[in-house]
C-alpha atoms as a PDB file:
ATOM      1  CA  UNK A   1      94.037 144.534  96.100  1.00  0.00           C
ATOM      2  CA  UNK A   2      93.135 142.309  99.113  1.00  0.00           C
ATOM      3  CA  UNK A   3      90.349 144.291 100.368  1.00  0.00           C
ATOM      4  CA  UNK A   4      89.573 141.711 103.119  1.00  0.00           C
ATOM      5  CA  UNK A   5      93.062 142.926 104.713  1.00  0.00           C
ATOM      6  CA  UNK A   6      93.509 146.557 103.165  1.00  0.00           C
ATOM      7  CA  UNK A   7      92.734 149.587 105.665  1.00  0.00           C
ATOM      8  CA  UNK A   8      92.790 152.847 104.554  1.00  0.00           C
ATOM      9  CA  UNK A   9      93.545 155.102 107.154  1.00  0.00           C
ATOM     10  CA  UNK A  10      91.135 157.107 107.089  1.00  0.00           C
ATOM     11  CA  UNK A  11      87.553 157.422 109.061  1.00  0.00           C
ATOM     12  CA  UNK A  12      84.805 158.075 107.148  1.00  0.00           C
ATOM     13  CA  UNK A  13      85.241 161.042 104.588  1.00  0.00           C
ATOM     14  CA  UNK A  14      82.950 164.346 104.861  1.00  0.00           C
ATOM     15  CA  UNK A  15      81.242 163.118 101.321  1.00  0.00           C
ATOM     16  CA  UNK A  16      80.575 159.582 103.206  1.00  0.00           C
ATOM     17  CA  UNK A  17      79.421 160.945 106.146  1.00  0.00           C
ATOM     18  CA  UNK A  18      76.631 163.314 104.658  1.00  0.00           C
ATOM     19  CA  UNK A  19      75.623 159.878 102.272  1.00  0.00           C
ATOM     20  CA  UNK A  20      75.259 158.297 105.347  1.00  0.00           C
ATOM     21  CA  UNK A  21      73.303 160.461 107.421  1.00  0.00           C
ATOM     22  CA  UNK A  22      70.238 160.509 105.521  1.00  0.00           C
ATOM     23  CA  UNK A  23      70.065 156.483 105.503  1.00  0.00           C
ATOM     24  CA  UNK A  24      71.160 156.322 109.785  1.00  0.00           C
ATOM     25  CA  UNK A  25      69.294 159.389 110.564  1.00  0.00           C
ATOM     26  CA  UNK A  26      72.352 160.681 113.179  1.00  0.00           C
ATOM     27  CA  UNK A  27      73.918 163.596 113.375  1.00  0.00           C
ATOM     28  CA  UNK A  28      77.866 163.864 111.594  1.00  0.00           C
ATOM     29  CA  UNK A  29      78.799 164.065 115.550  1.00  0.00           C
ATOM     30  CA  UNK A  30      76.710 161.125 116.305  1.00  0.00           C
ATOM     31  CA  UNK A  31      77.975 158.923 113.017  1.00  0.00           C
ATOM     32  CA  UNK A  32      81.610 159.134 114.568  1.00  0.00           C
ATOM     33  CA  UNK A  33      83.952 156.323 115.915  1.00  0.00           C
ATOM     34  CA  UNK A  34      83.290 156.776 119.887  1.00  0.00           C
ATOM     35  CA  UNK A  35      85.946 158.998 121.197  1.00  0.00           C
ATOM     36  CA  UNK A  36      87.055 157.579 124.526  1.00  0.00           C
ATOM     37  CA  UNK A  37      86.930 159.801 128.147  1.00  0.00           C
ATOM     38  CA  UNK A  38      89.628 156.947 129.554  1.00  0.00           C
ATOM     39  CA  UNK A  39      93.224 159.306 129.523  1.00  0.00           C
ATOM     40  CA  UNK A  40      95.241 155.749 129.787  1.00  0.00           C
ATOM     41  CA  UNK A  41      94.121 155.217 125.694  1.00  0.00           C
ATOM     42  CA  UNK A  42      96.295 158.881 125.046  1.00  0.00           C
ATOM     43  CA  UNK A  43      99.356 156.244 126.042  1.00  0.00           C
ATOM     44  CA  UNK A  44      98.844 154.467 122.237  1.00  0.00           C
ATOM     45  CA  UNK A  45      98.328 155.461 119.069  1.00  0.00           C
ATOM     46  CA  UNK A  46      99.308 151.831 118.198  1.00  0.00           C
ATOM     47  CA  UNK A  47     102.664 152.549 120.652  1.00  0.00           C
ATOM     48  CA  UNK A  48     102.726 156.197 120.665  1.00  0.00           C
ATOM     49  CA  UNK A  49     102.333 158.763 123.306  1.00  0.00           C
ATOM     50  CA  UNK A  50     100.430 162.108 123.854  1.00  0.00           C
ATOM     51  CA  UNK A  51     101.703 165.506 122.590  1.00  0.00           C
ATOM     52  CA  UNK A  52     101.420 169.141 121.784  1.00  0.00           C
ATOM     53  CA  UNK A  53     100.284 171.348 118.856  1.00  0.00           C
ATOM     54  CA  UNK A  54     102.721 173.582 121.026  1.00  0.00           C
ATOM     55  CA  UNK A  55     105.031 171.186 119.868  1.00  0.00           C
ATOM     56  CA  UNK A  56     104.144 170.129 116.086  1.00  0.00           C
ATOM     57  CA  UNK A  57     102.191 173.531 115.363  1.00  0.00           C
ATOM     58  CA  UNK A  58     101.818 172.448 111.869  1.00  0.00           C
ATOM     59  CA  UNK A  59      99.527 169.253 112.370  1.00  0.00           C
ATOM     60  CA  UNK A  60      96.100 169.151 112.078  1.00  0.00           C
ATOM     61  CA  UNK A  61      92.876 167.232 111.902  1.00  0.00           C
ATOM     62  CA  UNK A  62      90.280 167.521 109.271  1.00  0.00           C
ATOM     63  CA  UNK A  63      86.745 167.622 110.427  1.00  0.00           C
ATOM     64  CA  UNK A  64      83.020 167.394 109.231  1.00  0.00           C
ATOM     65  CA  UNK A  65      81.026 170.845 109.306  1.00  0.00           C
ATOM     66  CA  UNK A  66      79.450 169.111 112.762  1.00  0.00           C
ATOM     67  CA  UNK A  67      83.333 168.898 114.012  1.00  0.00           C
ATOM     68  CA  UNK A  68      83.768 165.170 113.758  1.00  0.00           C
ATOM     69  CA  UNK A  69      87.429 164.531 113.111  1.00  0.00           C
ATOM     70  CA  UNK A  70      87.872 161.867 110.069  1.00  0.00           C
ATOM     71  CA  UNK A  71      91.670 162.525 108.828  1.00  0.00           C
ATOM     72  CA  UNK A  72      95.114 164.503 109.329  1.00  0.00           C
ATOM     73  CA  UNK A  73      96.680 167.160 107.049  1.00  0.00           C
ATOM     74  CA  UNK A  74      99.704 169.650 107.272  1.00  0.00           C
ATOM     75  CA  UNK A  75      99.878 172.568 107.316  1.00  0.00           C
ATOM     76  CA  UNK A  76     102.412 173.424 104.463  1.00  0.00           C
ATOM     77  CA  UNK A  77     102.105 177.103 103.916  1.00  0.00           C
ATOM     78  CA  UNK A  78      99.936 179.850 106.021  1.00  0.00           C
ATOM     79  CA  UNK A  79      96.536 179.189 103.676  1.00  0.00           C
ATOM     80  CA  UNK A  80      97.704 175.535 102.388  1.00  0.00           C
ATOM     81  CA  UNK A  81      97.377 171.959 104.128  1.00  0.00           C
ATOM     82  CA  UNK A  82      98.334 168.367 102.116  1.00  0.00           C
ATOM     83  CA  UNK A  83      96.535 165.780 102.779  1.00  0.00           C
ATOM     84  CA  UNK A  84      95.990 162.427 101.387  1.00  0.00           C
ATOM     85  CA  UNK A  85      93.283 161.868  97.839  1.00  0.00           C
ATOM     86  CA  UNK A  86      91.413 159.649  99.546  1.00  0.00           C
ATOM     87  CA  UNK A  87      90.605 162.013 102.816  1.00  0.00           C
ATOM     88  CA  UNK A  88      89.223 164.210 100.645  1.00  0.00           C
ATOM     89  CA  UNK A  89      88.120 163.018  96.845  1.00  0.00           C
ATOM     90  CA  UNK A  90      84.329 163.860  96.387  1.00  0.00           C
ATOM     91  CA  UNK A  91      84.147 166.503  98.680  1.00  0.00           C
ATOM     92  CA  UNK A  92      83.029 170.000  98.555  1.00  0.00           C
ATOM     93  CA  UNK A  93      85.183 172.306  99.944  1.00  0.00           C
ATOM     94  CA  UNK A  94      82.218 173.478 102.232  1.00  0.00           C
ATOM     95  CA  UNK A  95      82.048 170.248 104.224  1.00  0.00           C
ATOM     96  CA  UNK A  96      85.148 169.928 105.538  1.00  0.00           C
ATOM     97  CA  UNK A  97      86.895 171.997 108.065  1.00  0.00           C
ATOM     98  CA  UNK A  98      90.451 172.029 109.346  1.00  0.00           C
ATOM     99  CA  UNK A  99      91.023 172.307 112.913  1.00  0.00           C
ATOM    100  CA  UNK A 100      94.649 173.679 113.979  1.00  0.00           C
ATOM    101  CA  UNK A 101      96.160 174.251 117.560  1.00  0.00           C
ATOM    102  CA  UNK A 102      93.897 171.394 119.334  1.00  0.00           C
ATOM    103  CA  UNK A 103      95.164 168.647 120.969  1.00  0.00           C
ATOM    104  CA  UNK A 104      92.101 167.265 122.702  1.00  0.00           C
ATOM    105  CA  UNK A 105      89.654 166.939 120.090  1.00  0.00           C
ATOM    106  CA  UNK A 106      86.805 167.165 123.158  1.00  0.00           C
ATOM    107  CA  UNK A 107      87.928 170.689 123.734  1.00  0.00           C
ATOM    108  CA  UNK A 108      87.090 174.262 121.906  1.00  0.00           C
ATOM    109  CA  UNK A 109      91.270 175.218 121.691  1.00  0.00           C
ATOM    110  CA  UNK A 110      92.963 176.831 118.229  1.00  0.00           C
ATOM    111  CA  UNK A 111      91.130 177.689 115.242  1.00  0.00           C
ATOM    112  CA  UNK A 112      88.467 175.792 112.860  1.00  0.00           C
ATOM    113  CA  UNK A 113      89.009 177.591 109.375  1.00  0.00           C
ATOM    114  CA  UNK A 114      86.883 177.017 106.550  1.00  0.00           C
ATOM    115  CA  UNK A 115      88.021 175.741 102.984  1.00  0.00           C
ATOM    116  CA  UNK A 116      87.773 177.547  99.942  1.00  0.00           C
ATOM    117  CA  UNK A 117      89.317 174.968  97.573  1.00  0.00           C
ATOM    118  CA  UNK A 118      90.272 170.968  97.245  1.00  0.00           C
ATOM    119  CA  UNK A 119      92.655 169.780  95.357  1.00  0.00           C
ATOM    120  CA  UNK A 120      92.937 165.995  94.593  1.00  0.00           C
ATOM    121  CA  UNK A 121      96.486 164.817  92.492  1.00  0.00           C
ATOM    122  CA  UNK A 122      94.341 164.255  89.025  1.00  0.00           C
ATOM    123  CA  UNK A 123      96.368 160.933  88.852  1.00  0.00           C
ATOM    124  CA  UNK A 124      95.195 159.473  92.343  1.00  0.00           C
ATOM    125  CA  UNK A 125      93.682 155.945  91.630  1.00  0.00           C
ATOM    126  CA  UNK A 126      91.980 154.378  94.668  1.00  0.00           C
ATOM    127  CA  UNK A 127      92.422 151.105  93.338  1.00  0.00           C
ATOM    128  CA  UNK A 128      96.300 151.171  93.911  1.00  0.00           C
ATOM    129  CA  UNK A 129      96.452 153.791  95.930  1.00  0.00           C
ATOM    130  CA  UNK A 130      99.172 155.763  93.937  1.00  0.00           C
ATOM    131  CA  UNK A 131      99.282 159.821  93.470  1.00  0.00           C
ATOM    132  CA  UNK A 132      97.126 159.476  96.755  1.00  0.00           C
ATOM    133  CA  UNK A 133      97.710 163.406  98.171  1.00  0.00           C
ATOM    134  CA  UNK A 134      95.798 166.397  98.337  1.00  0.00           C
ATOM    135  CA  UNK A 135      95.837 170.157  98.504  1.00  0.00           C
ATOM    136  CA  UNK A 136      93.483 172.166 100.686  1.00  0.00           C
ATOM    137  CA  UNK A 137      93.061 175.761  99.951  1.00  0.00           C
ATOM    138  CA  UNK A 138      92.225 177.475 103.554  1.00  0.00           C
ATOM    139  CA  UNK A 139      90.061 180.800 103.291  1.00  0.00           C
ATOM    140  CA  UNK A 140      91.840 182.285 105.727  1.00  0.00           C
ATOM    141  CA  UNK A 141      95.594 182.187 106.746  1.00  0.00           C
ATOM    142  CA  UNK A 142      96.754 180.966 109.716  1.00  0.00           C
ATOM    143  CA  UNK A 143      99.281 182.724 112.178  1.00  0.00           C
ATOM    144  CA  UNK A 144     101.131 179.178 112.436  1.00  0.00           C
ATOM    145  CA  UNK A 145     104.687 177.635 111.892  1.00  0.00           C
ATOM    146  CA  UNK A 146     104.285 175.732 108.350  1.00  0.00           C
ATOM    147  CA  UNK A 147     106.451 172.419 107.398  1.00  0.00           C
ATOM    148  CA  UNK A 148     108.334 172.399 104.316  1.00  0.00           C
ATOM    149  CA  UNK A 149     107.863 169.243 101.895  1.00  0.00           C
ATOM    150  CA  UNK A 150     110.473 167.132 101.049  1.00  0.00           C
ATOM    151  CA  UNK A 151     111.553 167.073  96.856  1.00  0.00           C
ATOM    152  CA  UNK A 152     113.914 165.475  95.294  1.00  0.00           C
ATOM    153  CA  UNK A 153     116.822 166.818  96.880  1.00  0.00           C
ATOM    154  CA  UNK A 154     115.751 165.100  99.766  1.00  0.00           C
ATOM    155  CA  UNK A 155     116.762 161.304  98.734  1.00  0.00           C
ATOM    156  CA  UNK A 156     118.876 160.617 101.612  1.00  0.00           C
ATOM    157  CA  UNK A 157     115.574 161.578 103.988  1.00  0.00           C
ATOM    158  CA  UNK A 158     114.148 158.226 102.578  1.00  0.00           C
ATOM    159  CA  UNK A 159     117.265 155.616 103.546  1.00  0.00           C
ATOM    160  CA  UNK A 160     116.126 152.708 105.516  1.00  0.00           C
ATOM    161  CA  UNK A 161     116.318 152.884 109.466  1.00  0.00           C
ATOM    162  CA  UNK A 162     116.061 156.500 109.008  1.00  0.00           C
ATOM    163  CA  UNK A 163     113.656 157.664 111.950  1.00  0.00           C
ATOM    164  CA  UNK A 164     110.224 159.360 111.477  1.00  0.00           C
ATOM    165  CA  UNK A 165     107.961 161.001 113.568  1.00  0.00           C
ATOM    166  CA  UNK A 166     103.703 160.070 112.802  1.00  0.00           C
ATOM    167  CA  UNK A 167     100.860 161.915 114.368  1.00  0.00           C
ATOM    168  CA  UNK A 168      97.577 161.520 114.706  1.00  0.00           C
ATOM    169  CA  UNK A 169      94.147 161.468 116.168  1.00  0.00           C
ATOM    170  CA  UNK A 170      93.171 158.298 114.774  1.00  0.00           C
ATOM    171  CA  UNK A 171      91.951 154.741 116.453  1.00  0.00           C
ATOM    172  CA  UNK A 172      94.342 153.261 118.955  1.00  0.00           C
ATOM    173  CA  UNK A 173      94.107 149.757 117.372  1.00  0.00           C
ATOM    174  CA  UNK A 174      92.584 148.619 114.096  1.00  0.00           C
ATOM    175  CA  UNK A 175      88.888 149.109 114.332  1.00  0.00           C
ATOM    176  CA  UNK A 176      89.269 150.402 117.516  1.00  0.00           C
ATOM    177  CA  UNK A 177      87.853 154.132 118.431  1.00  0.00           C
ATOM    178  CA  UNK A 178      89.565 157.209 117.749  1.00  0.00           C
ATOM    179  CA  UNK A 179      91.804 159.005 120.285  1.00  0.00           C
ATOM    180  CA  UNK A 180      90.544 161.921 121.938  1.00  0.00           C
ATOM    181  CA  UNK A 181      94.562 163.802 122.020  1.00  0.00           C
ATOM    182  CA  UNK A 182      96.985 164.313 119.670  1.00  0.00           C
ATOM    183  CA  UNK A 183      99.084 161.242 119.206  1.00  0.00           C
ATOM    184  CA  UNK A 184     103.096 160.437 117.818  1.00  0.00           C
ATOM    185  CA  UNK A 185     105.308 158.026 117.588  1.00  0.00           C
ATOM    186  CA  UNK A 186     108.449 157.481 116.225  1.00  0.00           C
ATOM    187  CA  UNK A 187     109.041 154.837 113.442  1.00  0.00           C
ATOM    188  CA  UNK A 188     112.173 153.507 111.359  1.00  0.00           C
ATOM    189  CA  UNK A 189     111.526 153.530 107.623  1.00  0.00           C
ATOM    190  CA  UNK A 190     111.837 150.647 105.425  1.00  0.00           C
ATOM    191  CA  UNK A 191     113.732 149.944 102.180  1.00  0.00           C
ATOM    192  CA  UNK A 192     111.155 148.911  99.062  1.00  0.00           C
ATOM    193  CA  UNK A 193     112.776 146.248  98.960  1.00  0.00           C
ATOM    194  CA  UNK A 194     111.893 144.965 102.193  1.00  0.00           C
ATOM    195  CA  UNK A 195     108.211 146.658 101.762  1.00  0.00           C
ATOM    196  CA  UNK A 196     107.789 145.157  98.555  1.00  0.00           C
ATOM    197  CA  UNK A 197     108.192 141.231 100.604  1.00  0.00           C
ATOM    198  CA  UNK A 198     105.447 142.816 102.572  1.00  0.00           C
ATOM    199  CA  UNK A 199     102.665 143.888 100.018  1.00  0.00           C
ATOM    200  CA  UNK A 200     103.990 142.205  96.657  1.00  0.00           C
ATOM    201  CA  UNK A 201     102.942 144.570  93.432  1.00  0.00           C
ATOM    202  CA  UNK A 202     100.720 146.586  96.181  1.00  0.00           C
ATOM    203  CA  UNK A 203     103.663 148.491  96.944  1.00  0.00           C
ATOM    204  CA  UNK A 204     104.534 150.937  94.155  1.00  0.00           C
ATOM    205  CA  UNK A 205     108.546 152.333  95.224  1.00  0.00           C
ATOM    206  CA  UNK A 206     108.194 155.392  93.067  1.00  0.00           C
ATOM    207  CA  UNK A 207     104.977 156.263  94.707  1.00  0.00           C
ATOM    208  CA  UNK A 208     104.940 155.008  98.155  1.00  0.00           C
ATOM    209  CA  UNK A 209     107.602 154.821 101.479  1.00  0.00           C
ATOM    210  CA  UNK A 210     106.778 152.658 104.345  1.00  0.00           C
ATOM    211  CA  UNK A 211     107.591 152.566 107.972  1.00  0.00           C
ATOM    212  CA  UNK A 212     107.096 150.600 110.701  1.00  0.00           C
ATOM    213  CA  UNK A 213     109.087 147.887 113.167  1.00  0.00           C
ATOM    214  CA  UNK A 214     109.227 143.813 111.788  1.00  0.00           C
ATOM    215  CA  UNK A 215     107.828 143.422 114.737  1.00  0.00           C
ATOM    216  CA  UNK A 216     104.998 145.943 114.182  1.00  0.00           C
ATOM    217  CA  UNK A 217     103.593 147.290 117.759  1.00  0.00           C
ATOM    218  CA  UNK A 218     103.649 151.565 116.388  1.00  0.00           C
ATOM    219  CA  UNK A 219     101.944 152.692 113.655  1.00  0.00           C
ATOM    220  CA  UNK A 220      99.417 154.756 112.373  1.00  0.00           C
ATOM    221  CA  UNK A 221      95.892 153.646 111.868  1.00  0.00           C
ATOM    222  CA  UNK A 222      92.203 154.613 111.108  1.00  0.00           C
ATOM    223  CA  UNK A 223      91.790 158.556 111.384  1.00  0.00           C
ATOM    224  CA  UNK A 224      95.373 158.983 110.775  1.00  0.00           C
ATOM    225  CA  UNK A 225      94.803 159.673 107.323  1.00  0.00           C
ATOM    226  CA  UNK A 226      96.217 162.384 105.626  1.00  0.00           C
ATOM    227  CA  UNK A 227      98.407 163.057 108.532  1.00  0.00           C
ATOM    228  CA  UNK A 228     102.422 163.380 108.394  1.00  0.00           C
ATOM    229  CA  UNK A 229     105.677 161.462 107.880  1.00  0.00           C
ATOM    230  CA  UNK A 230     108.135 163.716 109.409  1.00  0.00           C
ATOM    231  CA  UNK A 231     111.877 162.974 108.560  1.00  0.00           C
ATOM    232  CA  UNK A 232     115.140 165.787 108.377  1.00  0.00           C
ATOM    233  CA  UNK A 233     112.358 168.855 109.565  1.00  0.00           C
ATOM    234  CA  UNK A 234     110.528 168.119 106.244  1.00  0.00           C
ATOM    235  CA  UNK A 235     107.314 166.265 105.288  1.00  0.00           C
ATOM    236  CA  UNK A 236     108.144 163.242 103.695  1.00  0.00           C
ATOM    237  CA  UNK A 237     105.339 161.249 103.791  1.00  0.00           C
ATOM    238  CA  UNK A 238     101.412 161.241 103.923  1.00  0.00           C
ATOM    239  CA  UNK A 239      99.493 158.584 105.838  1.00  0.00           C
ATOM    240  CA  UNK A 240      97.997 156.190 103.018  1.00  0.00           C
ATOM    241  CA  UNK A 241      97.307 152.727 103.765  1.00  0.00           C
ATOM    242  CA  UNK A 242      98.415 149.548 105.074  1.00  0.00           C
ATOM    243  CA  UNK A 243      97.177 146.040 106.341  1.00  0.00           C
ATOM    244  CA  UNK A 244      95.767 146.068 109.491  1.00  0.00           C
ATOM    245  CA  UNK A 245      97.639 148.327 112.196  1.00  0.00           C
ATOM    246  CA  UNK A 246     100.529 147.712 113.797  1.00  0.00           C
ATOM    247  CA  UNK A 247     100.842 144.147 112.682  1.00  0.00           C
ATOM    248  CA  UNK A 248     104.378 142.637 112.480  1.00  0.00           C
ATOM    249  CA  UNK A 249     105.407 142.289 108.644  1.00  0.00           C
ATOM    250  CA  UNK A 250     102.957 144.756 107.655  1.00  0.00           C
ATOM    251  CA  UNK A 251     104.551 148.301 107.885  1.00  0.00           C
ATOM    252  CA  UNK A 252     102.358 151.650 107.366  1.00  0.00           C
ATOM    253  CA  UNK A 253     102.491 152.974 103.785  1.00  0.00           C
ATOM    254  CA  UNK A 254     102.648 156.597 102.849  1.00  0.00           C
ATOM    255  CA  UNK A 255     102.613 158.558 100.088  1.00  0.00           C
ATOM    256  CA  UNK A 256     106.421 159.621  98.964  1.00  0.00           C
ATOM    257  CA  UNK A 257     105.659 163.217  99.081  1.00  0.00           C
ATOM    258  CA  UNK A 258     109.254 163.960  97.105  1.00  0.00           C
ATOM    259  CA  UNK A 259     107.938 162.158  94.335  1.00  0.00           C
ATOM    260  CA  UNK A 260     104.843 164.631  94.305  1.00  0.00           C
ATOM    261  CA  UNK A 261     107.074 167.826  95.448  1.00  0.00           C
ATOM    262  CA  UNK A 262     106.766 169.777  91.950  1.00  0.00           C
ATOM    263  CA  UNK A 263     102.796 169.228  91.749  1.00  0.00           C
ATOM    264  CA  UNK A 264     102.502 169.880  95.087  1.00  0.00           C
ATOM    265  CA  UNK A 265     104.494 172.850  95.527  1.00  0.00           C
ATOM    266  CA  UNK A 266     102.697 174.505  92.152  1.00  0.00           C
ATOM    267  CA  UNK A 267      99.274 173.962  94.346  1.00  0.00           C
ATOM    268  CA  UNK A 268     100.951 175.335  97.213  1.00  0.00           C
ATOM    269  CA  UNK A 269     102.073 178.563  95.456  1.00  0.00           C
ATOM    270  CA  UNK A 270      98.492 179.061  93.851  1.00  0.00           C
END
């Protein structure tokens, strides 16, 4: 893989943050992208706009025990949120928290629940980024409208041009720092065919959906991680990886959650 272009979208993960901290000698708060006070950077989230939890009650950020916001989950059943493998491989269930019913990360709204269990897809391989979701096991339910996963029913959710919705907290350009509000977007997925001309024998069809414009301009990016692909009133997709963000040719690549719907569904019922 062409790490010198690769981004996962993900911040750092709770298990990188607390290796870090006793090497920088900062706070998990402190070791976060900058989170920006300027309201005109809630206009992108690479082309996005600002909206509700009101809205999308089933989105949510995952956070560090000191709150600091590194990827996006779903919330998929009262006690359940999926995820993406890499958000949350190495952890211990006691360093990560998920925060539902914010939209401004800055502010003390909804609920920060603790988790009692991780699951990571035993195939997940971070070298091609296949089997890359994740099951978290809240300890306490949450009073919230859940999103039902896509399975393989759901084929004609996946046809190219069909419209998705992304969301996010994440940086508002690659590299850039995180947003402070609740992001979306809408985005137009594209056919493996047309995703394979982008990342060659990256791009695994069975595994994987992308979306994005040729042009590029809306996407999701670092911090996004995790978060949902949103086609039909079902999650199709989790936030993986991709080249850069935004960048024309280069569409964002999720995990086909359809392709994953048995596994994940057995976690879900657990």
């Amino acid at each position: 893989m062409a790490e010198t272009l690769h981004r996962l979208r993900s911040l750092l993960s709770a298990a990188a943050v607390a290796l870090l901290l006793p090497l920088a000698g900062v706070s998990a708060a402190s070791a976060a992208p900058p989170v920006s006070d300027d309201p005109d950077l809630s206009t992108q989230i690479v082309g996005g706009s600002r909206v509700s939890t009101t809205t999308y009650p089933w989105v949510v950020y995952l956070a560090t025990s000191g709150g600091s916001q590194y990827c996006g989950g779903t919330l998929v059943a009262p006690n359940k949120v999926v995820t993406a493998a890499h958000c949350t491989v190495g952890d211990s269930p006691s360093a990560v928290r998920v925060v539902s019913g914010r939209d401004d990360k800055s502010s003390t709204a909804g609920t920060v629940s603790t988790v009692s269990r991780i699951w990571v897809h035993p195939s997940y391989n971070s070298n091609t980024m296949t089997s890359d979701v994740s099951v978290l096991t809240l300890s306490t339910s949450l009073n919230r409208t859940t999103l039902p996963i896509a399975t393989s029913a759901d084929s004609a959710l996946y046809a190219a041009g069909t419209t998705a919705r992304i969301l996010g907290w994440g940086t508002t350009s690659s590299g850039g720092s995180a947003s402070r509000y609740l992001l979306s977007a809408t985005v137009p997925l594209v056919s493996s065919s047309s995703c394979t001309s982008s990342y060659g024998s990256e791009y695994y069809s069975t595994h994987m959906v992308c979306a994005g414009y040729s042009s590029g301009g809306v996407d999701t990016c670092q911090g996004d991680s995790g978060g949902p692909l949103v086609a039909g009133g079902k999650l199709i997709g989790v936030t993986s990886w991709g080249y850069g963000c935004a960048s024309a040719g280069y569409p964002g690549v999720y995990s086909r959650v359809s392709n994953y719907a048995t596994t994940l569904q057995a976690q879900i019922n657990s």
